[in-house]
Protein backbone atom coordinates (compact mmCIF):
# COMPACT_ATOMS: atom_id res chain seq x y z
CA UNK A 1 -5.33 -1.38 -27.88
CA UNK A 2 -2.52 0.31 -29.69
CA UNK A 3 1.19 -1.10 -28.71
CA UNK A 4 3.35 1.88 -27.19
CA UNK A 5 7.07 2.71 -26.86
CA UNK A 6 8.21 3.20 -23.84
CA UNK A 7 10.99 5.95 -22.52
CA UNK A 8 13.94 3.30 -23.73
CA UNK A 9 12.08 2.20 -27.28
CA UNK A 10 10.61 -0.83 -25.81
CA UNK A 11 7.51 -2.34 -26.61
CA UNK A 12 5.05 -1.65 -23.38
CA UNK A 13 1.66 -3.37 -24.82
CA UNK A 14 -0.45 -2.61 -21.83
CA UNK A 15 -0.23 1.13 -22.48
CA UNK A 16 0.94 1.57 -18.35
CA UNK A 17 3.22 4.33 -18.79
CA UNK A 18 0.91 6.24 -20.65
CA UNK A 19 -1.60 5.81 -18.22
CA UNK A 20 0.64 6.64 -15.33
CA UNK A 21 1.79 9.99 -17.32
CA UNK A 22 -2.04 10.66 -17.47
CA UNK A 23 -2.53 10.09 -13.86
CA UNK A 24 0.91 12.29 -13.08
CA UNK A 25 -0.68 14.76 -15.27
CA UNK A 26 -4.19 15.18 -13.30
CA UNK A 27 -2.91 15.01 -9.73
CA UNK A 28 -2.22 18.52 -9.50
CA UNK A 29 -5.48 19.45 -10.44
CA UNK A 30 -6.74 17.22 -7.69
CA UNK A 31 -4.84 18.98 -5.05
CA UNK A 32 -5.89 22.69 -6.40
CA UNK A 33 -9.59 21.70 -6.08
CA UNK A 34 -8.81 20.07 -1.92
CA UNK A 35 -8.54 23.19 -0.30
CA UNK A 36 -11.67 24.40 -1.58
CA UNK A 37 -13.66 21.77 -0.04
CA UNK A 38 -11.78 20.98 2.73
CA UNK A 39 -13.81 23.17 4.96
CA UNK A 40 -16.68 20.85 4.64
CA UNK A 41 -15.05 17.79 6.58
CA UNK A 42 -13.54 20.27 8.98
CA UNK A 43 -17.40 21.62 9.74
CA UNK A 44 -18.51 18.12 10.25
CA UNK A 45 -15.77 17.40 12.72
CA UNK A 46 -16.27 20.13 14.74
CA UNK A 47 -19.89 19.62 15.19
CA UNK A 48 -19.55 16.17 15.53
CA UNK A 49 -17.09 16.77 18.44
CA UNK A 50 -19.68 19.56 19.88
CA UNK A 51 -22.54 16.66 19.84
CA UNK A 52 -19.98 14.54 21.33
CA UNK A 53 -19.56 16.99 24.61
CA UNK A 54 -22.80 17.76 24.96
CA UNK A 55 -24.26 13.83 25.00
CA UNK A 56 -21.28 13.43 27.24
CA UNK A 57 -22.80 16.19 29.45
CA UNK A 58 -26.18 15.16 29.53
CA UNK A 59 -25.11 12.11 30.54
CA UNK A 60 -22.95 13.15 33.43
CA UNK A 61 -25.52 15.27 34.44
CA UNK A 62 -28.47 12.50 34.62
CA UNK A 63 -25.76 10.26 36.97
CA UNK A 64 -25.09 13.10 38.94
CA UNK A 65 -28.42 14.80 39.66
């Protein structure tokens, strides 16, 4: 691996600022691309809540009748 210079000149031998420029670099393409899917997990949670209810229902009404 290939030595670089850091912001001062000095010698930073693992490369770490480069890689943390990279990953500054390619989080704000993560974040464009989140609200896209985001109605997936919202989907899910409102028919997992809906399942939740109507179990819950069942339930009361086998105790109850």
């Amino acid at each position: 691996m290939a030595n670089t210079q850091g912001p001062q000149g000095t010698n930073d031998p693992a490369g770490s600022t480069q890689m943390f420029r990279a990953f500054v670099d390619d989080a704000p393409q993560s974040r464009q691309a989140a609200p896209a899917s985001s109605s997936g997990p919202r989907v899910g949670l409102i028919v997992g809540i809906l399942a939740a209810v109507i179990v819950v229902a069942a339930v009361a009404w086998l105790a109850l009748g």
